[in-house]
C-alpha atoms as a PDB file:
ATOM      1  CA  UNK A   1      18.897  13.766  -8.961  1.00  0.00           C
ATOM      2  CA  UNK A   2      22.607  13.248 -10.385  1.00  0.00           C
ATOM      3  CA  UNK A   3      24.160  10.912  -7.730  1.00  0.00           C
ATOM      4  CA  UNK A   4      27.589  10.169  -8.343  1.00  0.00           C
ATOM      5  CA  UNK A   5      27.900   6.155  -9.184  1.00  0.00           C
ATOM      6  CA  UNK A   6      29.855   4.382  -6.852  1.00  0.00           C
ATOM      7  CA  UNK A   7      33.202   2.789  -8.655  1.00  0.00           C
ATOM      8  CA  UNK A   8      32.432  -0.615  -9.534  1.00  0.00           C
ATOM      9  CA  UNK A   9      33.910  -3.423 -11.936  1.00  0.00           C
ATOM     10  CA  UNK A  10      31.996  -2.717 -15.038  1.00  0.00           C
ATOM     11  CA  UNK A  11      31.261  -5.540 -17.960  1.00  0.00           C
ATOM     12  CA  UNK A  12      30.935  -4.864 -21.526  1.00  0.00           C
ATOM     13  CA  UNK A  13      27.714  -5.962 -23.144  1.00  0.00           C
ATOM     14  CA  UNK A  14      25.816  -5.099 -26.440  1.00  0.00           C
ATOM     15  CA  UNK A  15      22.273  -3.829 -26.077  1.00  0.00           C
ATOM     16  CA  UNK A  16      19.788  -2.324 -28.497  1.00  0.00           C
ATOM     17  CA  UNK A  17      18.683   1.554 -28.248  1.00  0.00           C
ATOM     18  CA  UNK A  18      15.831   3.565 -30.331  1.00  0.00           C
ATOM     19  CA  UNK A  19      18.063   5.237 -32.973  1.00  0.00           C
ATOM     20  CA  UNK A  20      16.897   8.327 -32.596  1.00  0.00           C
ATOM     21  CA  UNK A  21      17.536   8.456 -28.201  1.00  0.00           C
ATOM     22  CA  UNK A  22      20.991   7.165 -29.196  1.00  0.00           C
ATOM     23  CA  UNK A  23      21.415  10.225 -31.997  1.00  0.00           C
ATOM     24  CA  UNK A  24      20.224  12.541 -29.905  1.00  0.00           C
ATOM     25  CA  UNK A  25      22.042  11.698 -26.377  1.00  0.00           C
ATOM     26  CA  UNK A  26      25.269  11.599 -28.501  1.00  0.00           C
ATOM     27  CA  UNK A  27      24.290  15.137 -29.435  1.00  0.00           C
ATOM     28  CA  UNK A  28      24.171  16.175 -25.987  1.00  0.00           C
ATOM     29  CA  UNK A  29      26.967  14.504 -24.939  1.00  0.00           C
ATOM     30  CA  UNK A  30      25.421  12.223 -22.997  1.00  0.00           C
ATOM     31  CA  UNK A  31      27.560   8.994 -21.651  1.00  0.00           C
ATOM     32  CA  UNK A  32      25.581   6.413 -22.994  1.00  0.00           C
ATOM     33  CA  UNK A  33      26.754   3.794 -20.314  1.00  0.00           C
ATOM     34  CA  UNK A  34      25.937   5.531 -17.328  1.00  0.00           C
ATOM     35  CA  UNK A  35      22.470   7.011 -18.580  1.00  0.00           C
ATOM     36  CA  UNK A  36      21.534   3.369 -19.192  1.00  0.00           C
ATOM     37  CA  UNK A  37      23.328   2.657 -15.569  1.00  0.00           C
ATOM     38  CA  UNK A  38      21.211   4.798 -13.934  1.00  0.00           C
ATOM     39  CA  UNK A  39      17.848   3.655 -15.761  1.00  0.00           C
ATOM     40  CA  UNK A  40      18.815   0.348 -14.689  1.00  0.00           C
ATOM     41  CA  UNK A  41      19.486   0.896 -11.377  1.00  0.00           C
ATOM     42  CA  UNK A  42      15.920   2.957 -11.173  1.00  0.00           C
ATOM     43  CA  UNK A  43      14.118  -0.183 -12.653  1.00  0.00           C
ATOM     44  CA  UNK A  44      16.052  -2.567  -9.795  1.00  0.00           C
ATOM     45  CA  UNK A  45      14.848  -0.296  -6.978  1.00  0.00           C
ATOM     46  CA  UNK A  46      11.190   0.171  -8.247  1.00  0.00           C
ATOM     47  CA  UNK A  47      11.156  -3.786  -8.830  1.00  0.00           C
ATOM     48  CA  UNK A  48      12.837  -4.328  -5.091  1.00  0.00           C
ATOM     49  CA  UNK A  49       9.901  -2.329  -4.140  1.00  0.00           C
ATOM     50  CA  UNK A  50       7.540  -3.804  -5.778  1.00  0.00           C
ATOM     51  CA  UNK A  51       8.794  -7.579  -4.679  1.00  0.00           C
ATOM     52  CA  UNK A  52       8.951  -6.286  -1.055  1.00  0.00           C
ATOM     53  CA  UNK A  53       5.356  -5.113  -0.982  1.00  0.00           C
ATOM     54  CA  UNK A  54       4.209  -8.110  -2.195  1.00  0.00           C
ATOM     55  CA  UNK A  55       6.294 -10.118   0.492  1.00  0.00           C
ATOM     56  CA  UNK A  56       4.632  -7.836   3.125  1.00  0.00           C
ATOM     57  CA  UNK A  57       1.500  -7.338   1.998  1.00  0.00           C
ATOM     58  CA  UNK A  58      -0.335  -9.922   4.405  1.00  0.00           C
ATOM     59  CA  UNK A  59       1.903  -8.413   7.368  1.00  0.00           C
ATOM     60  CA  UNK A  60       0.987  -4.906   6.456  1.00  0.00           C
ATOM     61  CA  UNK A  61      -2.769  -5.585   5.549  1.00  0.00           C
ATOM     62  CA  UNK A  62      -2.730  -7.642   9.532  1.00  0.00           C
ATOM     63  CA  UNK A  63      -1.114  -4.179  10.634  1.00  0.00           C
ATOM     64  CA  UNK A  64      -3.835  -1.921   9.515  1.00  0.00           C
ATOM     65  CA  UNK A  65      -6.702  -4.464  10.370  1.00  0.00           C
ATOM     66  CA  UNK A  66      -5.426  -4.038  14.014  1.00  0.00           C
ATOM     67  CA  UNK A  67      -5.108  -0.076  13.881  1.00  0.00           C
ATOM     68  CA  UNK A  68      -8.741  -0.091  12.215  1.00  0.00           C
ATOM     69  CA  UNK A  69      -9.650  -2.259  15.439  1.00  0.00           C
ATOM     70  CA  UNK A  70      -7.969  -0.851  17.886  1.00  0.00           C
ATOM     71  CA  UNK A  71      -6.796   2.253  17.251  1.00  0.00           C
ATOM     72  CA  UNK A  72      -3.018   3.679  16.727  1.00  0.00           C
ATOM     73  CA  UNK A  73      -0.790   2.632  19.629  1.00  0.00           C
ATOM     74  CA  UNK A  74      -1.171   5.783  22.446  1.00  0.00           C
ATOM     75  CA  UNK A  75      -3.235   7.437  20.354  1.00  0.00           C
ATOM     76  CA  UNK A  76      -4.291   8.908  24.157  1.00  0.00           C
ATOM     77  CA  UNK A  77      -0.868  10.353  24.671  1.00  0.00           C
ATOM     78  CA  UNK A  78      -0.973  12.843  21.207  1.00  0.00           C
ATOM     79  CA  UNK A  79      -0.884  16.016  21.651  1.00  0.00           C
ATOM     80  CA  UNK A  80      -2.404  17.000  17.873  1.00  0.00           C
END
């Protein structure tokens, strides 16, 4: 799942690692920024996720209230 980051204005910062991740990524070689990029950006999209379920949770429970009731939408017309 290596997707190439988009080129973007980047901003120093300090942060604090486990030791021994940091010892052993610079072992492999591993660019420290991006790995820690790319965690980030995974922890954005699960909490965008997360924040958008809850924002649609009444919508989507009123959704499948209305399929339990009346069925899915041309159910009639399926050929499965």
């Amino acid at each position: 799942m290596n997707k190439p980051m988009p080129s973007v204005r980047r901003k120093a910062t300090n942060i604090s690692l486990d030791s021994g991740l940091l010892e052993e990524a610079r072992a492999f070689q591993i660019n420290i920024s991006r790995a820690c990029e790319r965690g980030l950006a995974d922890q954005i999209a699960e909490a965008r996720e997360q924040q958008w379920r809850a924002d649609n949770a009444d919508a989507l429970a009123s959704s499948n209230r209305h399929v339990e009731d009346q069925g899915v939408p041309l159910a009639g017309f399926r050929r499965f």
